[in-house]
Protein backbone atom coordinates (compact mmCIF):
# COMPACT_ATOMS: atom_id res chain seq x y z
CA UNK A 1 95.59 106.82 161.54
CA UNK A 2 97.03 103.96 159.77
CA UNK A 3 96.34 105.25 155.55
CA UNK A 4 96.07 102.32 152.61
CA UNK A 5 99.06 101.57 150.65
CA UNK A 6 97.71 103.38 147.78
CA UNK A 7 97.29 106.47 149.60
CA UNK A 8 100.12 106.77 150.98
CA UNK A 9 102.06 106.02 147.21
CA UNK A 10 99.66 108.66 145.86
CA UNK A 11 100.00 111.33 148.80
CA UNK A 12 103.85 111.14 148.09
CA UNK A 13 104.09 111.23 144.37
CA UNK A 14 101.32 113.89 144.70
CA UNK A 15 103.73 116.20 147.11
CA UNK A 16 107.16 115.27 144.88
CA UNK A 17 105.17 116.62 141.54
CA UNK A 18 103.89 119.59 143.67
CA UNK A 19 107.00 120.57 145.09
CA UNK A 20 108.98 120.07 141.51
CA UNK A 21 107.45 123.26 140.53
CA UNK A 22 109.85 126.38 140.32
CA UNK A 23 107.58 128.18 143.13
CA UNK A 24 107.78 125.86 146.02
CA UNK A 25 111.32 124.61 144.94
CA UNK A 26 112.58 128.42 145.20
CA UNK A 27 111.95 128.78 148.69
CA UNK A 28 115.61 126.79 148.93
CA UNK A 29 119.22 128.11 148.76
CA UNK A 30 119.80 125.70 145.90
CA UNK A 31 116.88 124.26 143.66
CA UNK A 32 117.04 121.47 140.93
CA UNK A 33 113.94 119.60 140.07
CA UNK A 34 113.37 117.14 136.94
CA UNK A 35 111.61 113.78 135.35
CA UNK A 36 113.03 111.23 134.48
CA UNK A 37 111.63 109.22 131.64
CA UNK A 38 112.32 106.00 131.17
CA UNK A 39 110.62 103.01 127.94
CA UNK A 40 111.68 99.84 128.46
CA UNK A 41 111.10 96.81 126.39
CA UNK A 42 111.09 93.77 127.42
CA UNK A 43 111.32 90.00 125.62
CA UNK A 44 111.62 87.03 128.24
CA UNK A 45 110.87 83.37 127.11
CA UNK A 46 111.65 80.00 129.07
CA UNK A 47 112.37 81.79 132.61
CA UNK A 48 110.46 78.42 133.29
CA UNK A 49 112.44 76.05 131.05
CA UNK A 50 109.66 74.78 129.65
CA UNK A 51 107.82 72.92 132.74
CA UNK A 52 104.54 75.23 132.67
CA UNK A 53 102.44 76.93 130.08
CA UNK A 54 102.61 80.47 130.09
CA UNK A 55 105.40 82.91 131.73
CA UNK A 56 106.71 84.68 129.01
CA UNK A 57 107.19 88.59 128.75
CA UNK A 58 106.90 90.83 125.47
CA UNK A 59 105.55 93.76 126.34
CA UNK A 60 106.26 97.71 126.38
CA UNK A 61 106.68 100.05 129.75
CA UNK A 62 106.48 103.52 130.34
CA UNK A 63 108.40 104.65 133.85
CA UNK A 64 108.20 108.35 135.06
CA UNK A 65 109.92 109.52 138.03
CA UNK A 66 109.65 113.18 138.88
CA UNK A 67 112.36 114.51 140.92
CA UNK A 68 112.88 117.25 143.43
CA UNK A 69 116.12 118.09 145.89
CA UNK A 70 116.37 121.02 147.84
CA UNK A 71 119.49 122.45 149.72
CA UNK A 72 119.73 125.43 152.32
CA UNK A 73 123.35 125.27 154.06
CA UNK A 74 124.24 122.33 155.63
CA UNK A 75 120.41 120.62 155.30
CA UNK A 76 119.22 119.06 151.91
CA UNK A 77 116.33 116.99 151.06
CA UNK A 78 115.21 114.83 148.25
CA UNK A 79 112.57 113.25 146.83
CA UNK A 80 111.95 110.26 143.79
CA UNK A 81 108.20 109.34 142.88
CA UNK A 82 107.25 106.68 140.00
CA UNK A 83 104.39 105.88 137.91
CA UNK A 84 104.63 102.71 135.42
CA UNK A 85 102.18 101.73 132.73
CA UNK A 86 102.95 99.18 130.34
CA UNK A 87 101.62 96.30 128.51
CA UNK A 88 102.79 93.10 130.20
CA UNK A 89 104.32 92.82 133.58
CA UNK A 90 107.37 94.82 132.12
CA UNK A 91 110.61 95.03 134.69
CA UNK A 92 111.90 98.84 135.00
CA UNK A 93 114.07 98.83 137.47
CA UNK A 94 117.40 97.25 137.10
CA UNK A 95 117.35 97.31 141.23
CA UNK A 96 114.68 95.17 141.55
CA UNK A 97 115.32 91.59 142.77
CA UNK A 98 114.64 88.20 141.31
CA UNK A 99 113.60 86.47 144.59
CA UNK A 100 112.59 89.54 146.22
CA UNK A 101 110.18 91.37 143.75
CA UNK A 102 105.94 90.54 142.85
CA UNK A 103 105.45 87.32 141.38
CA UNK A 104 103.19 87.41 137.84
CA UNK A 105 100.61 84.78 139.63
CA UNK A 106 97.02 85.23 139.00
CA UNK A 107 96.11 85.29 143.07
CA UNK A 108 95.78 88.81 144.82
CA UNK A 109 97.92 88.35 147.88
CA UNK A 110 99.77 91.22 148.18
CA UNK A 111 102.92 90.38 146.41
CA UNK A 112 101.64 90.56 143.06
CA UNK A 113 103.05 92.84 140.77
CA UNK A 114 100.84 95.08 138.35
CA UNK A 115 101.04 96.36 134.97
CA UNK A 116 100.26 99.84 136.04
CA UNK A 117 101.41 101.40 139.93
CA UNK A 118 102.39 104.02 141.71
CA UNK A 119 105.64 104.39 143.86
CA UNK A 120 107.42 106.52 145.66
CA UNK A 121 111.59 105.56 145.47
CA UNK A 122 113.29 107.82 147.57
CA UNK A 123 112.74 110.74 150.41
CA UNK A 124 115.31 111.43 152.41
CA UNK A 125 116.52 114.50 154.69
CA UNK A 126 120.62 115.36 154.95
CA UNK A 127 122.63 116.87 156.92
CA UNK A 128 126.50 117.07 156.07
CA UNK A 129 127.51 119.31 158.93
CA UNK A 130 128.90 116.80 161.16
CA UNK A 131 132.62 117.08 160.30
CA UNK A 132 134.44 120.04 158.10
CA UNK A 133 135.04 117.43 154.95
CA UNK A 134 132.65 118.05 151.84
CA UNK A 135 132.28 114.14 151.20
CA UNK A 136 130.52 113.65 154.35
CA UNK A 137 126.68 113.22 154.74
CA UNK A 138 124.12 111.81 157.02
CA UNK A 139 120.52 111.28 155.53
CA UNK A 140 117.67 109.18 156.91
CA UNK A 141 114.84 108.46 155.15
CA UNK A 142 114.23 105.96 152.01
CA UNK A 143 117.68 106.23 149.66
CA UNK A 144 119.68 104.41 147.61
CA UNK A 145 122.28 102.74 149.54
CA UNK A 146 125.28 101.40 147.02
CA UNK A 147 128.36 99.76 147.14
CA UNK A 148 130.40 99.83 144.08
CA UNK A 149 130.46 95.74 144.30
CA UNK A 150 126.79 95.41 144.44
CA UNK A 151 127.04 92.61 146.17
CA UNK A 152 126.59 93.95 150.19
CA UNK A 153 124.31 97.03 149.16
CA UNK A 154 122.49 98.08 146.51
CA UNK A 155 118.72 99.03 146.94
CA UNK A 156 116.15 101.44 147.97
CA UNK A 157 115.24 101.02 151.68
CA UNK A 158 114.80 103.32 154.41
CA UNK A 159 117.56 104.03 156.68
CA UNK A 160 120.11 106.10 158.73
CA UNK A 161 123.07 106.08 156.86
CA UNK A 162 126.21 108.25 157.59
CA UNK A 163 128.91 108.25 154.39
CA UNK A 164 132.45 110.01 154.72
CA UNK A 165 134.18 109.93 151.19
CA UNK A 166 137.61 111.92 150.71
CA UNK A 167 140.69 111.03 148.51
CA UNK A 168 142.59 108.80 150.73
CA UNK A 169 139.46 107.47 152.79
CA UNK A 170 136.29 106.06 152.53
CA UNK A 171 133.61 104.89 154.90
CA UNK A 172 129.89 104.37 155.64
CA UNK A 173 127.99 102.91 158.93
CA UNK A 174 124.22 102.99 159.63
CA UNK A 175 121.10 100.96 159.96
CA UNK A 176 118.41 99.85 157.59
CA UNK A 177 114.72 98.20 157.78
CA UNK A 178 112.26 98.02 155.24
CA UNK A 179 108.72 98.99 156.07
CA UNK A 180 107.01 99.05 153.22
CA UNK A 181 107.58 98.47 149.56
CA UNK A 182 105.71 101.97 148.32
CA UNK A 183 104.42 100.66 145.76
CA UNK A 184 100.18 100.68 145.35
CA UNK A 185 100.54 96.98 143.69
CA UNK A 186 102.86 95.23 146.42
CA UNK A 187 101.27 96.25 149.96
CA UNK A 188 103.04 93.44 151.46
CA UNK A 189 106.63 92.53 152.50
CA UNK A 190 108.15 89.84 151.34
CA UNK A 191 108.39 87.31 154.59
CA UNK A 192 112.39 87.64 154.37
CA UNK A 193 111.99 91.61 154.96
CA UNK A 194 109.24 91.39 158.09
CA UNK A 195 111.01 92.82 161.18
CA UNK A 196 114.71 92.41 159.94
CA UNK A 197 116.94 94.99 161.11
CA UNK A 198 120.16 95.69 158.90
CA UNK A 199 123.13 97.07 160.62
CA UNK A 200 126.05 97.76 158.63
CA UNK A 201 129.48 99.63 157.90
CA UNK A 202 132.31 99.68 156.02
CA UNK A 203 135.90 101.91 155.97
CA UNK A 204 138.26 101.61 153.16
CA UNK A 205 141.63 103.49 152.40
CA UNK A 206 144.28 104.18 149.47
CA UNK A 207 146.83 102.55 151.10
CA UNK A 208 148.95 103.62 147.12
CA UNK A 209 147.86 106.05 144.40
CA UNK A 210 144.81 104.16 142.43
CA UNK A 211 144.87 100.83 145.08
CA UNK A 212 142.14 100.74 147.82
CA UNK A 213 142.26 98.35 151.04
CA UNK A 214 139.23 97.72 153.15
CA UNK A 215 137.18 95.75 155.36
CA UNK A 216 133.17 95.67 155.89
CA UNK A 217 130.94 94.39 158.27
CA UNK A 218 127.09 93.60 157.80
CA UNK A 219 124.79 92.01 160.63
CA UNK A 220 120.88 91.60 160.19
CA UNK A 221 118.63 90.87 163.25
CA UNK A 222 115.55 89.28 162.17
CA UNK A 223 112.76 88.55 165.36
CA UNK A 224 109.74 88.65 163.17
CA UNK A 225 107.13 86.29 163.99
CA UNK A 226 106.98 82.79 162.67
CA UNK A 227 103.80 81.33 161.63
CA UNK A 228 103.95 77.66 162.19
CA UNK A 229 101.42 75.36 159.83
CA UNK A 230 98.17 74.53 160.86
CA UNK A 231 96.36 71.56 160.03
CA UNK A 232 93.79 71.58 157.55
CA UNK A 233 95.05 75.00 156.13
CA UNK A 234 96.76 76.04 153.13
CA UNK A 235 100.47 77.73 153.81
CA UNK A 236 100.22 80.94 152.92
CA UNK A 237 103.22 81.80 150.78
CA UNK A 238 103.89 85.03 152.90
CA UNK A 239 103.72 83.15 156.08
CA UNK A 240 107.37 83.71 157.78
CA UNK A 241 109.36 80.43 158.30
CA UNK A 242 112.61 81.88 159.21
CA UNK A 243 114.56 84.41 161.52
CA UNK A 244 117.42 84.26 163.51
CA UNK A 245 120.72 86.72 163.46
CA UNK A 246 123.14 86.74 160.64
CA UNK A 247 127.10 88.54 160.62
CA UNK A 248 129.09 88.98 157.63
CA UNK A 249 132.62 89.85 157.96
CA UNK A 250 134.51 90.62 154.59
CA UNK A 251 138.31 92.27 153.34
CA UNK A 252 138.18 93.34 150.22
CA UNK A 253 141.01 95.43 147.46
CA UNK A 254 140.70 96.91 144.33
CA UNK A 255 142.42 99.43 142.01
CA UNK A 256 139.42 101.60 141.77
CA UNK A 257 138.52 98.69 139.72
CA UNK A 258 134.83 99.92 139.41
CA UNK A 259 135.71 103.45 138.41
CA UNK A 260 135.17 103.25 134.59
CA UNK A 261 137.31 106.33 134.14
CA UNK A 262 140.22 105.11 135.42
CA UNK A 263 143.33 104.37 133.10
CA UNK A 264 145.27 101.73 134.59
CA UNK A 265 146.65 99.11 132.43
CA UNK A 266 145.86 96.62 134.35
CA UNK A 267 142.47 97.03 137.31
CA UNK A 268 142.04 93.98 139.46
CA UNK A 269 139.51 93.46 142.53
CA UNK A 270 139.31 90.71 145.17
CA UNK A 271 137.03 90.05 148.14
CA UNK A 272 136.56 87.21 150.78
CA UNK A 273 133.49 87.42 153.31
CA UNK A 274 132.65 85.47 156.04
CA UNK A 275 129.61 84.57 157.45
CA UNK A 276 128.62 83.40 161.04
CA UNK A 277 125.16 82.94 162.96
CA UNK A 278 122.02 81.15 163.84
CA UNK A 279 118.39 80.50 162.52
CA UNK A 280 115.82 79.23 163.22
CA UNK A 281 113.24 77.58 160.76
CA UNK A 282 109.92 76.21 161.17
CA UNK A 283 109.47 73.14 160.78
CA UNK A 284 106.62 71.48 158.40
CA UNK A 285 103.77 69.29 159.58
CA UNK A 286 104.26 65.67 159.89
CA UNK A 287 103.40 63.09 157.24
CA UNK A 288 100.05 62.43 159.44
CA UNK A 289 99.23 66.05 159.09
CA UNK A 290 99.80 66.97 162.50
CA UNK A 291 102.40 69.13 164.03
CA UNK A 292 105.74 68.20 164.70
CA UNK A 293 106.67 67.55 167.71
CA UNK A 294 109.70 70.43 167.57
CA UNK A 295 107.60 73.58 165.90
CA UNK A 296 111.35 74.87 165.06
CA UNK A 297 114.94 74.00 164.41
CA UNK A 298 117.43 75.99 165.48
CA UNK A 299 120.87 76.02 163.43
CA UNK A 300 124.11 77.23 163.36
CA UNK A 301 125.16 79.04 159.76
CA UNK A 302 128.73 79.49 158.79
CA UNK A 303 129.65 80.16 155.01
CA UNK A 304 132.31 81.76 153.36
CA UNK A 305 132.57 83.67 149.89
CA UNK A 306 135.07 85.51 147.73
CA UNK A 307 134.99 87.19 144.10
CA UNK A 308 138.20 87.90 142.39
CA UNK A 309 139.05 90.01 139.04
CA UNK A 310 141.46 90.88 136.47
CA UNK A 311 140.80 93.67 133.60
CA UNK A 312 143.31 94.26 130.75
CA UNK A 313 143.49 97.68 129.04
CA UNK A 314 144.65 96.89 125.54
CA UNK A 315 144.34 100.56 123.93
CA UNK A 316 142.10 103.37 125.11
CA UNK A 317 138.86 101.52 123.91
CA UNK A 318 139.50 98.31 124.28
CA UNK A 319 139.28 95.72 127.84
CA UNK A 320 139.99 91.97 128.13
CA UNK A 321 139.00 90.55 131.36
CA UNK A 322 138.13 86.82 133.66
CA UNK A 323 136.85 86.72 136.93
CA UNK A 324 136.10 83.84 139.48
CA UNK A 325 133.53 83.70 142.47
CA UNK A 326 132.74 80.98 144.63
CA UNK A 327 130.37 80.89 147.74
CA UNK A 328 130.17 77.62 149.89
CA UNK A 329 127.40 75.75 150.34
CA UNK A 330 125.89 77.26 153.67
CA UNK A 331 126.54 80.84 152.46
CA UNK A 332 123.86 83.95 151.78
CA UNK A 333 124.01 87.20 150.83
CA UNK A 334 122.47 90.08 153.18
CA UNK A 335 119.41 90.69 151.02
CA UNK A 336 119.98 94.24 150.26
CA UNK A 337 122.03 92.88 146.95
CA UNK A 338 121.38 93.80 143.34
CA UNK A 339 124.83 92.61 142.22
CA UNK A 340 125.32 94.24 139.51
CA UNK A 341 128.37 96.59 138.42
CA UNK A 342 131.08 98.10 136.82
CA UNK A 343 133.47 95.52 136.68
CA UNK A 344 133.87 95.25 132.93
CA UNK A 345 135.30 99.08 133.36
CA UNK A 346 132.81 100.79 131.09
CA UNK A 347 129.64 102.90 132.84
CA UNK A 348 127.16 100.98 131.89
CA UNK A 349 126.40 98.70 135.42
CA UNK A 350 126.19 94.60 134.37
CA UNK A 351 125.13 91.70 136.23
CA UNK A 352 127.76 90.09 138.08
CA UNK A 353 125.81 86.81 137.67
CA UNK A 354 124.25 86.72 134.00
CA UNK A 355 121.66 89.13 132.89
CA UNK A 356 119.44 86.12 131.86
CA UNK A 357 120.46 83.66 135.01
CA UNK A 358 120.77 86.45 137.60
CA UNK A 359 122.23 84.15 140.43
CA UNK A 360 123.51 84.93 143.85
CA UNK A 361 126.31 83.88 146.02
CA UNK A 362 125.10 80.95 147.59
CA UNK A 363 126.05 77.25 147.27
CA UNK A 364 127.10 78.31 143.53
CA UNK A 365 130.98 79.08 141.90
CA UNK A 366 130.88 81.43 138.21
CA UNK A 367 133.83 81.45 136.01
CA UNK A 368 133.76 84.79 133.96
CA UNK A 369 135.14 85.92 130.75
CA UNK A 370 134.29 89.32 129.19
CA UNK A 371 135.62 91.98 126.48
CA UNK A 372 134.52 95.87 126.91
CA UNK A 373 134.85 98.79 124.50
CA UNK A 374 134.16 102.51 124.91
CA UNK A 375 134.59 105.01 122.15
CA UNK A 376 134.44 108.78 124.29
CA UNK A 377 131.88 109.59 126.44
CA UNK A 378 129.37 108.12 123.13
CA UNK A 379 129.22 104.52 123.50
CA UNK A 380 130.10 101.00 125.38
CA UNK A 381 129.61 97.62 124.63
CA UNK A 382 130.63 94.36 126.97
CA UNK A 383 130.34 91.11 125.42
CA UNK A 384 130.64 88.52 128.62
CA UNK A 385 130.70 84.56 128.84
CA UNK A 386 129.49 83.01 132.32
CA UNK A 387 129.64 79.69 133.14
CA UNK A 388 127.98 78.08 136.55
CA UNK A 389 128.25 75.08 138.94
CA UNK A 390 126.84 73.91 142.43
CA UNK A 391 129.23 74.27 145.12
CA UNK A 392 127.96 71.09 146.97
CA UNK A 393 125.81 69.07 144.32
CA UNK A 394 123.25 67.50 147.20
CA UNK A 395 121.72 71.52 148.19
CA UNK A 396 119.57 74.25 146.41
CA UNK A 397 121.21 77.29 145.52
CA UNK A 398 120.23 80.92 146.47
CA UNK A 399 117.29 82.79 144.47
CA UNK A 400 117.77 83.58 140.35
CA UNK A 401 115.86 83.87 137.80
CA UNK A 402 114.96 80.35 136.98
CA UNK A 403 111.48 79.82 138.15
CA UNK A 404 111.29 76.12 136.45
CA UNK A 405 108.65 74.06 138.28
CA UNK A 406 107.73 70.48 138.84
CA UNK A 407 104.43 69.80 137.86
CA UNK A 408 101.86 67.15 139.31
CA UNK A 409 99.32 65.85 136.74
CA UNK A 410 95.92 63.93 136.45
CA UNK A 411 97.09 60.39 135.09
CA UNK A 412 93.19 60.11 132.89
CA UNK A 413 93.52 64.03 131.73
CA UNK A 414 96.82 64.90 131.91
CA UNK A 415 95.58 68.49 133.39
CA UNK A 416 97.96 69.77 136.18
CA UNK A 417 96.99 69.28 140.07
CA UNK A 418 100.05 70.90 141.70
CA UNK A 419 103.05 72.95 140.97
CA UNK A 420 106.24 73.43 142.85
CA UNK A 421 109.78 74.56 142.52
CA UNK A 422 111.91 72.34 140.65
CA UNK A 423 114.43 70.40 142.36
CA UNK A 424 117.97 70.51 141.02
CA UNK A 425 118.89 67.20 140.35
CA UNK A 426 120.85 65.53 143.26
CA UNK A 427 124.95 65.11 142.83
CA UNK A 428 124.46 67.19 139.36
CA UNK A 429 126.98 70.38 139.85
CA UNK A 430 126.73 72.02 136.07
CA UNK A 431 124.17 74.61 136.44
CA UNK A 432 124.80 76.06 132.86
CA UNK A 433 126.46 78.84 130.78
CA UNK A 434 124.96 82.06 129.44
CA UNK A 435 126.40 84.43 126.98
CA UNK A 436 125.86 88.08 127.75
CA UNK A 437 125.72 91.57 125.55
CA UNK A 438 125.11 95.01 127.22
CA UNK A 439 125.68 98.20 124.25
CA UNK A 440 124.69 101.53 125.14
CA UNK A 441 124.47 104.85 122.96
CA UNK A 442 125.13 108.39 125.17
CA UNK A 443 123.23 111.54 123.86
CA UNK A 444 124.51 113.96 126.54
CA UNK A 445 125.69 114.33 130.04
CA UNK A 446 123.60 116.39 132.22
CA UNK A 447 124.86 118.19 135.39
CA UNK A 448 123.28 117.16 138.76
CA UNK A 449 124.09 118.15 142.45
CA UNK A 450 127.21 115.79 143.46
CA UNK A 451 124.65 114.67 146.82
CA UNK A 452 122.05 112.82 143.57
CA UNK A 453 125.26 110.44 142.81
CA UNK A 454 124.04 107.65 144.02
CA UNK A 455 120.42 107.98 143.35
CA UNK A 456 121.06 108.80 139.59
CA UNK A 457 124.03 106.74 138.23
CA UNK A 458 123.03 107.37 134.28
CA UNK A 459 123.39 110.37 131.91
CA UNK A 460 121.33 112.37 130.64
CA UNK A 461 120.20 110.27 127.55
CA UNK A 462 120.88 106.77 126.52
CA UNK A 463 119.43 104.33 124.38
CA UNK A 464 120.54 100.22 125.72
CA UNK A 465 120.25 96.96 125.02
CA UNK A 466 121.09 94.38 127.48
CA UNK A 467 120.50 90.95 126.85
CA UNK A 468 121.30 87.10 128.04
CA UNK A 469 120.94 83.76 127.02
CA UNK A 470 121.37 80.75 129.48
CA UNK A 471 122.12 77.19 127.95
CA UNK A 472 121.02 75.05 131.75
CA UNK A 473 123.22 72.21 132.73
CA UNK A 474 122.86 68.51 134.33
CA UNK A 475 121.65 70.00 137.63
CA UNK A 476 117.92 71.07 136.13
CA UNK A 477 117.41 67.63 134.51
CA UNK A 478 116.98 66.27 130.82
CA UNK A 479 113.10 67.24 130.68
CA UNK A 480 113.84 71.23 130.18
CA UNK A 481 114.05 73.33 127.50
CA UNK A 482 117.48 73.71 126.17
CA UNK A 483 117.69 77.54 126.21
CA UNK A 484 115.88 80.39 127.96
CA UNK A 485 116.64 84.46 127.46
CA UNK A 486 115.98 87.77 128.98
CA UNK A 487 116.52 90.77 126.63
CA UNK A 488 115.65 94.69 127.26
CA UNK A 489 115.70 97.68 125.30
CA UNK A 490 115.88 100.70 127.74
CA UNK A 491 115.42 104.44 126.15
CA UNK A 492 116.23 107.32 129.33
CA UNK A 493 115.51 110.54 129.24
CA UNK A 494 115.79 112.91 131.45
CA UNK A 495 114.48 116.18 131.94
């Protein structure tokens, strides 16, 4: 029996708030069980640049995610539910994507994100009995699968992944689809994540105290059915218009570079990633209105990308650091991405790619400049400059969180027909600049089984602002608005 969306979402928050309680939870070796609270406040004006009425965000949410994780020898288990409330269409999650998540459209298609839903974020089962080393684990299930780049990996999704971490080496292999999104407001995929298969792995090793060498590979088979335009019918805008298969090959080294405990004077990271394959892409109906007489195109893809870092430590509390990233015009990421990170070397995680812009590597190059400061385990502050251009100033770039349109008016009332994306304006390479601040206050640490480390990065209290403003270039055209932000307050608490 196939069960609605909701259900499902409310049968598994129901049984990770049931099992939470000290009764069921005893009946493991080890039991640890909590909420996490979380208030977010959000202000968000010109995402659009100005080209349509509406689209801005001030609004308050409330996020609660009851926790439970059992353990009985080698076997341990976990669960994350989440219910949001809040007053606008308020973004909690710092994993969720900007071309991946609900759109804030009036239409009910399935991909519309709510004020108020349930979720359920993680359940997984583990087993770390496979080899006599206590960093190893195998879980399957929906988890949090990270990278300390955020660039490869860094989202909830289900999967069978297999992690060996020790002192001198690290690795992780498995495989990863996305069913469902768990959530009772989007019941639908997103036509990217329909039947695409996600095989990865990566092995890294400290080749000299404090300096890791590695290499990662990523591959993602997508055969999900394409749904070719009919005439005389709308597209649907989940209607699938690509697939093919996808490799990314990558060497990367750092000096634990992401690790804001470290000490080293001087923390650098570097990365280059190719990427080889084929897709194949629908292919529109004919100026007539009829279809084409090739439904598809088929295509060869071949891109390459790299990111490179330095970071200065000029006392105890204070970090100077520039970093440079450049992905070629035919380049993607994987699509299980949230780049964001440590790389100004304090804890909280930033946006590799502007807090306010969010972009990703693809047909774009970022210049970076940024200062950090920590004072104890109390506070942290990173003040960071980006600045953006097109790789190849004739092609789009990869998702963000511009959503400018191009509008289509009535000439006798002015009232608008049509909307759709904006075009970036052809040979025009400046994309713009943004300015950056991310300052966090620490109440108190909280202790939390070592196997939770990568579902819950944070401490036990925090109060943090993180904020962006983006100045857009040439490429978007004279008729924008000349500034557009995207500011939070977050307040965590957890229980």
């Amino acid at each position: 029996m196939k069960l609605n969306p909701f259900v499902q979402a409310g049968i598994g928050l129901t049984f990770a708030l049931l099992w939470s309680c000290p009764t069921l939870a005893a009946l493991t070796d080890t039991k640890n069980y909590g909420l996490e609270v979380k208030a977010t406040g959000e202000s968000e004006a010109d995402t659009d640049l100005g080209t349509r009425p509406g689209g801005d965000v001030n609004g308050v949410g409330l996020d609660l995610r009851p926790w439970v994780y059992g353990e009985s020898g080698n076997w341990s288990a976990y669960a994350m539910g989440q219910a949001v409330t809040s007053t606008d269409i308020v973004e909690t999650d710092t994993l969720q994507q900007s071309g991946s998540s609900g759109t804030q459209s009036n239409s009910d298609n399935g991909r519309t994100s709510k004020k108020n839903y349930l979720a359920m974020r993680e359940f997984w089962v583990g087993y770390s009995g496979l080899t006599p080393y206590p960093g190893e684990q195998l879980k399957l299930g929906r988890q949090r699968l990270h990278n300390d780049d955020g660039q490869w990996r860094d989202t909830n999704i289900e999967a069978l992944n297999w992690t060996f971490d020790t002192t001198l080496l690290r690795a992780n292999v498995g495989a990863a689809e996305r069913f469902s999104e768990y959530r009772t407001d989007l019941t639908e995929l997103a036509p990217k994540d329909k039947d695409r298969l996600h095989i990865y792995g990566d092995v890294s090793t400290q080749w000299t105290p404090g300096n890791w060498v590695g290499v990662r590979a990523h591959h993602t088979h997508d055969d999900g059915k394409l749904d070719y335009p009919v005439p005389g019918e709308a597209p649907d805008s989940l209607d699938k218009k690509q697939n093919g298969d996808l490799t990314w090959i990558g060497l990367e080294a750092n000096s634990d570079a992401y690790n804001y405990r470290n000490t080293n004077t001087v923390n650098y990271w570097g990365s280059v990633t190719g990427l080889s394959g084929k897709r194949d892409t629908v292919n529109p109906l004919t100026a007539q209105g009829t279809p084409a007489v090739d439904p598809k195109n088929s295509s060869s893809v071949n891109g390459w990308a790299t990111d490179l870092g330095i970071r200065l430590r000029l006392d105890p509390n204070w970090q100077v650091g520039g970093a440079y990233a450049r992905a070629s015009a035919d380049y993607e990421q994987n699509g299980l991405e949230s780049n964001r990170s440590n790389y100004t070397g304090t804890r909280s995680r930033v946006h590799r790619f502007g807090e306010a812009f969010r972009g990703e590597m693809s047909n774009m190059q970022t210049a970076t400049l940024f200062g950090s400061w920590m004072l104890r385990d109390d506070y942290d502050a990173s003040l960071i400059y980006h600045k953006f251009w097109r790789v190849d100033g004739s092609k789009p770039i990869g998702n963000n969180g511009i959503n400018a349109v191009e509008n289509t008016t009535d000439n006798t009332t002015d009232a608008v027909i049509s909307s759709t994306s904006l075009p970036l304006a052809d040979g025009k390479t400046d994309l713009g600049q943004e300015m950056d601040l991310v300052v966090t206050k620490y109440f108190k640490q909280g202790l939390l089984p070592a196997a939770l480390s990568q579902s819950i990065d944070e401490p036990s209290a925090l109060v943090r602002f993180r904020g962006g403003v983006f100045k857009p270039g040439d490429a978007y055209g004279k008729e924008v608005d000349s500034y557009m932000h995207r500011a939070f307050i977050d307040v965590i608490w957890k229980f």
